[in-house]
C-alpha atoms as a PDB file:
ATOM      1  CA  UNK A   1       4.739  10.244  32.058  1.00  0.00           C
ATOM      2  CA  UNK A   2       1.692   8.415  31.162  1.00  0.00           C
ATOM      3  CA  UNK A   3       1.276   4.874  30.331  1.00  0.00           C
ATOM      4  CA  UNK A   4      -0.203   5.556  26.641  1.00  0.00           C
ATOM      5  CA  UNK A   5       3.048   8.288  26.234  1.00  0.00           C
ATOM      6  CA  UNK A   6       5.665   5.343  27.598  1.00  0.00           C
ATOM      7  CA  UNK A   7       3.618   3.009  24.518  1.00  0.00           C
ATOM      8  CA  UNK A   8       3.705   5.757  21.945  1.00  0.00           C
ATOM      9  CA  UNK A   9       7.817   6.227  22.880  1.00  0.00           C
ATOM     10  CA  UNK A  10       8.649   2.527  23.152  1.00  0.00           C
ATOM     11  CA  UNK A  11       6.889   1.622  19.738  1.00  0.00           C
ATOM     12  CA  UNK A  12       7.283   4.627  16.830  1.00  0.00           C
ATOM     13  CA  UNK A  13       5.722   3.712  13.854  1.00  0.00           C
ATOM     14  CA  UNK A  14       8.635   4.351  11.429  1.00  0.00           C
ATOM     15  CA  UNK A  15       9.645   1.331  10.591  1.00  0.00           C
ATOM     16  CA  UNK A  16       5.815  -1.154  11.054  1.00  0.00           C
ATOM     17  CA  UNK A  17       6.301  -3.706   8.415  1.00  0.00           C
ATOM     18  CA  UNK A  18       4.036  -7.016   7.963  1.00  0.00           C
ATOM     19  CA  UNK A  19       4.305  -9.951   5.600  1.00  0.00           C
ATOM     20  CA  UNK A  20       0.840 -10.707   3.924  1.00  0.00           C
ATOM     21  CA  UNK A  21      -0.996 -13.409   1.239  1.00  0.00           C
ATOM     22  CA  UNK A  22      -2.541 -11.795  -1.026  1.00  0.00           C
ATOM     23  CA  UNK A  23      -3.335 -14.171  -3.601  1.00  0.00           C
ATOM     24  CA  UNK A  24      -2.791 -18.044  -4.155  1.00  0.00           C
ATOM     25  CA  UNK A  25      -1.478 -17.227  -7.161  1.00  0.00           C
ATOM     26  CA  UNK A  26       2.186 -16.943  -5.629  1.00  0.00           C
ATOM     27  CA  UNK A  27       3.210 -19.895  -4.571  1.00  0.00           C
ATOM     28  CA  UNK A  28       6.423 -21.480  -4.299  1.00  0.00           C
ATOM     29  CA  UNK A  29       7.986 -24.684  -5.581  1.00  0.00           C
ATOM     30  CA  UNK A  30       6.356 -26.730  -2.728  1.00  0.00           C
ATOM     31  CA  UNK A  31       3.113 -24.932  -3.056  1.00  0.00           C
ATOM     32  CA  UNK A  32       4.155 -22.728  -0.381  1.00  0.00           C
ATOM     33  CA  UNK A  33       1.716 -18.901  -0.471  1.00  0.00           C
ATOM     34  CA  UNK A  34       4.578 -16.460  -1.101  1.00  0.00           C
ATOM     35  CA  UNK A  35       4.188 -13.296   0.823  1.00  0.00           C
ATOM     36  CA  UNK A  36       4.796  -9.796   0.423  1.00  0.00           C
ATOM     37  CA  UNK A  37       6.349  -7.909   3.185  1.00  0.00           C
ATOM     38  CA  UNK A  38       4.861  -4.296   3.288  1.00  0.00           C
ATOM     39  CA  UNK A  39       5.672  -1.184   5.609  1.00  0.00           C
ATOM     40  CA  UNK A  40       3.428   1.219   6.637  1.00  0.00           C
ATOM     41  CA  UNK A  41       2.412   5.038   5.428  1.00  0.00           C
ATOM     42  CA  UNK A  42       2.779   8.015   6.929  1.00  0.00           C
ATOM     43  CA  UNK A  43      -0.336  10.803   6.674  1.00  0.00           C
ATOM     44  CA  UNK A  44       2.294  13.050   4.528  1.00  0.00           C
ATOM     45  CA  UNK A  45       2.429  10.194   2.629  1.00  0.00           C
ATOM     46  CA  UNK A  46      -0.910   9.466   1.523  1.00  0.00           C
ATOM     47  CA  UNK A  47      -1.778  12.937   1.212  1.00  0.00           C
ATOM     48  CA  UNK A  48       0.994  13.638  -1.027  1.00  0.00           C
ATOM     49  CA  UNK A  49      -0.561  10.291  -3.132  1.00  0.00           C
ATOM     50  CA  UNK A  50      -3.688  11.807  -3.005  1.00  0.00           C
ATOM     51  CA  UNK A  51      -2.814  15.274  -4.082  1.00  0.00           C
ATOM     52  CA  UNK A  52      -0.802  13.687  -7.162  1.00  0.00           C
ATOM     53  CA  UNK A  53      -3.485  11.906  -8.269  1.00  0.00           C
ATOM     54  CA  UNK A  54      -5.917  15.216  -8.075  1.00  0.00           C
ATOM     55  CA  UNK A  55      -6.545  16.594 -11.348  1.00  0.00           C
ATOM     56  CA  UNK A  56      -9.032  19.314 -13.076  1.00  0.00           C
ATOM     57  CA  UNK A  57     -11.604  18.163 -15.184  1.00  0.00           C
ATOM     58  CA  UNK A  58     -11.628  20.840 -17.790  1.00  0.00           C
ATOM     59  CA  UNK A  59     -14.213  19.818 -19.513  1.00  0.00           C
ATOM     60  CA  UNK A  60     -16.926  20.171 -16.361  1.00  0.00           C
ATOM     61  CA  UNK A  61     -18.045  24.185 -16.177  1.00  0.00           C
ATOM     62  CA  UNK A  62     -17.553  24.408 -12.581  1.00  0.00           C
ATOM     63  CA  UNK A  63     -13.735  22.714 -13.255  1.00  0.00           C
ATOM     64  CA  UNK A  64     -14.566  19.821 -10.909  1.00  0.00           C
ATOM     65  CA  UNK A  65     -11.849  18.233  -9.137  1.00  0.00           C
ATOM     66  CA  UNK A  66     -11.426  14.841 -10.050  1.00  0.00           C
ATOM     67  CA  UNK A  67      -9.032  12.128  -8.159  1.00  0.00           C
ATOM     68  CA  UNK A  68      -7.370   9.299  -9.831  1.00  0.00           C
ATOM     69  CA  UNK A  69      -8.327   5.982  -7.223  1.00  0.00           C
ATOM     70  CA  UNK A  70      -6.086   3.702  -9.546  1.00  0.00           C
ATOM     71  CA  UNK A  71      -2.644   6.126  -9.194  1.00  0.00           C
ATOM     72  CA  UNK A  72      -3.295   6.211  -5.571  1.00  0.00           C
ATOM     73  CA  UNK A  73      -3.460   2.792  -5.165  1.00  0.00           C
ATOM     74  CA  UNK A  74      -0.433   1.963  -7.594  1.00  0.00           C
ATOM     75  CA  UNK A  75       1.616   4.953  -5.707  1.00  0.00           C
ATOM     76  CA  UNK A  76       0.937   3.226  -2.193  1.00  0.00           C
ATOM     77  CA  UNK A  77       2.264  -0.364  -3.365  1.00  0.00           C
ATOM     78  CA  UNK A  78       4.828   0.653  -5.559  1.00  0.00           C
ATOM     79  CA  UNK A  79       6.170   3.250  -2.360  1.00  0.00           C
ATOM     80  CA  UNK A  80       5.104   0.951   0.366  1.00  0.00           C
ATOM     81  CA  UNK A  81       6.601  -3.282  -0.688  1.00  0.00           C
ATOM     82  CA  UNK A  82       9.167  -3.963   0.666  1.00  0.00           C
ATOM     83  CA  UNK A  83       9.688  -7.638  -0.516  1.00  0.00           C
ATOM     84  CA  UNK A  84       9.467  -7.760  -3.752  1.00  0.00           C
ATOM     85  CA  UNK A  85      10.566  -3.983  -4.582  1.00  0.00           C
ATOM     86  CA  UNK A  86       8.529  -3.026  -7.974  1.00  0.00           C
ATOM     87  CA  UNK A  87      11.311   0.302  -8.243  1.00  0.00           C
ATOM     88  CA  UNK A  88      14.121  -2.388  -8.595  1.00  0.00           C
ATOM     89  CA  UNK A  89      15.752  -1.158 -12.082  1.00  0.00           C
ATOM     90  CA  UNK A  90      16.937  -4.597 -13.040  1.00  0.00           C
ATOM     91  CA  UNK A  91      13.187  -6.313 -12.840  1.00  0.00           C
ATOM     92  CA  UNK A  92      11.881  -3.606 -14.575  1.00  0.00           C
ATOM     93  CA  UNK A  93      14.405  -3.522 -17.579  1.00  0.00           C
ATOM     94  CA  UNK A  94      14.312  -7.401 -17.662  1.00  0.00           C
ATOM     95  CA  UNK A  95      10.271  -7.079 -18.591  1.00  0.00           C
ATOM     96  CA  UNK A  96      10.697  -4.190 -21.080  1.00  0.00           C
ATOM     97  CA  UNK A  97       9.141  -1.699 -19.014  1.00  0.00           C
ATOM     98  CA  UNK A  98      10.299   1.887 -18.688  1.00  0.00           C
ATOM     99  CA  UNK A  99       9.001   2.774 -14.887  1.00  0.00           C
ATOM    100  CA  UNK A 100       7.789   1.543 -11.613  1.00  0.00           C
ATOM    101  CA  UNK A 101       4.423   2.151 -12.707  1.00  0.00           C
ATOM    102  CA  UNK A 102       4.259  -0.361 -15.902  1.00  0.00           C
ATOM    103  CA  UNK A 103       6.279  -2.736 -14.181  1.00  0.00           C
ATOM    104  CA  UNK A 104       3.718  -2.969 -11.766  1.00  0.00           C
ATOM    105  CA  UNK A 105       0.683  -3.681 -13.776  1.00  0.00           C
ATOM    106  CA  UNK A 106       3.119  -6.392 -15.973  1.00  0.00           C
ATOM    107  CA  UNK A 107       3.669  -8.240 -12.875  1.00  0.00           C
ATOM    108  CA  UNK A 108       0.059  -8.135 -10.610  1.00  0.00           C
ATOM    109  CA  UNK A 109      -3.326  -7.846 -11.503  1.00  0.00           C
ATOM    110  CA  UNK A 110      -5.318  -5.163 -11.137  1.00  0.00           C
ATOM    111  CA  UNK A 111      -7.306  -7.010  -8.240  1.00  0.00           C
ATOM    112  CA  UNK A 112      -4.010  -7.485  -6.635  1.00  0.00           C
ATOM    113  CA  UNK A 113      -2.600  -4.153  -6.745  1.00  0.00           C
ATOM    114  CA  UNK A 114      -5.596  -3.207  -5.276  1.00  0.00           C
ATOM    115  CA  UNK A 115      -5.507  -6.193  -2.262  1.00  0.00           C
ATOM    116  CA  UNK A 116      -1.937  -4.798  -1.974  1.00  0.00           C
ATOM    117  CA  UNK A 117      -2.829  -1.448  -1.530  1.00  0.00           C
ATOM    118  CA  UNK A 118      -5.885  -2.217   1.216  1.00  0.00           C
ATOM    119  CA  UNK A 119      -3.378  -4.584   3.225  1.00  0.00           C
ATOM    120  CA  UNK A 120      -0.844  -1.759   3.161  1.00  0.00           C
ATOM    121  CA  UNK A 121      -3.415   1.041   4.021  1.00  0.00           C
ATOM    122  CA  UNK A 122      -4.439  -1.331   6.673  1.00  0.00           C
ATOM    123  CA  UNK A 123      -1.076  -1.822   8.428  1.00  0.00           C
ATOM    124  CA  UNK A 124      -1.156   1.857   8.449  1.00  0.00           C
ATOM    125  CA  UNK A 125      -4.412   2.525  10.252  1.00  0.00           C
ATOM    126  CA  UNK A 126      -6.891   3.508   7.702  1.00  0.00           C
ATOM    127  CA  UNK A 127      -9.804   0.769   7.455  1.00  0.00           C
ATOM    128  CA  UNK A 128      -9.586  -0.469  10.907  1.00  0.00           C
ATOM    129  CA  UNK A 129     -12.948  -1.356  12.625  1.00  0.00           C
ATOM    130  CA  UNK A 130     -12.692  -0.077  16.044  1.00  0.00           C
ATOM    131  CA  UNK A 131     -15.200  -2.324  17.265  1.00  0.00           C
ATOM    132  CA  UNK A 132     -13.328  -4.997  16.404  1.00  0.00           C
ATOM    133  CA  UNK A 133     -10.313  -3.673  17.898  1.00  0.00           C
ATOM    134  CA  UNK A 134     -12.190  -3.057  21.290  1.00  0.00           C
ATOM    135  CA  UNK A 135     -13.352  -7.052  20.906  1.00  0.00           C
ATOM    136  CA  UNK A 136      -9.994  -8.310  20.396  1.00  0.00           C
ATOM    137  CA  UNK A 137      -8.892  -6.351  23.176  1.00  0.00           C
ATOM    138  CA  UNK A 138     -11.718  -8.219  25.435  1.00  0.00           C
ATOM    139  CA  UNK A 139     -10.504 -11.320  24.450  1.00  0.00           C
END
């Protein structure tokens, strides 16, 4: 067996989770940055994001596809935090809102949903610069 197959076996991706800042807006009592903890995506999972958010625009005469940047970006945070959970029934019935999705928007702003959604798509491989992998791995 190869040293890259003995890595891939001793360190599936199933369960990659990272804590991350994304705004000094959260802070504790202390002052404290509060962070999120976030898991990482699967492909079937982003594709099934981005198929959701796919949608016909009738009103083009070649029926253009059109795809919805904002749902995929809500989809990946509200499927994808860990710490806080946005699907937690409770939170969202304390705040008057009927779904994940509205809770969502009630709670972060629309800069941090999409902050969220870049440090989760990062944990999960999309957005890396390679050349700044192959630097660190110099160092």
């Amino acid at each position: 067996m190869s040293t890259l197959q003995q890595f891939l076996n001793s360190n599936p991706v199933d369960n990659l989770t990272a804590e991350v800042a994304i705004s000094n807006r959260f802070k504790d009592e202390d002052g404290n940055v509060l962070k999120f903890t976030i898991r990482a995506m699967s492909a079937d999972d982003m594709a099934a994001y981005q198929k959701r958010a796919m949608k016909i625009n009738p009103k083009s005469k070649d029926r253009k596809v059109e795809i919805d940047a904002s749902a995929i970006s809500k989809a990946i945070v509200i499927n994808h935090t860990v710490v806080p959970s946005f699907k937690d029934a409770e939170s969202i019935r304390q705040l008057g809102c009927t779904d994940a999705d509205e809770y969502l928007q009630k709670v972060l702003l629309a800069g941090e949903i999409e902050e969220l959604s870049k440090e989760i798509q990062q944990i999960s491989g999309y957005n890396t610069n390679f050349e700044e992998l192959v630097d660190e791995a110099k160092n």
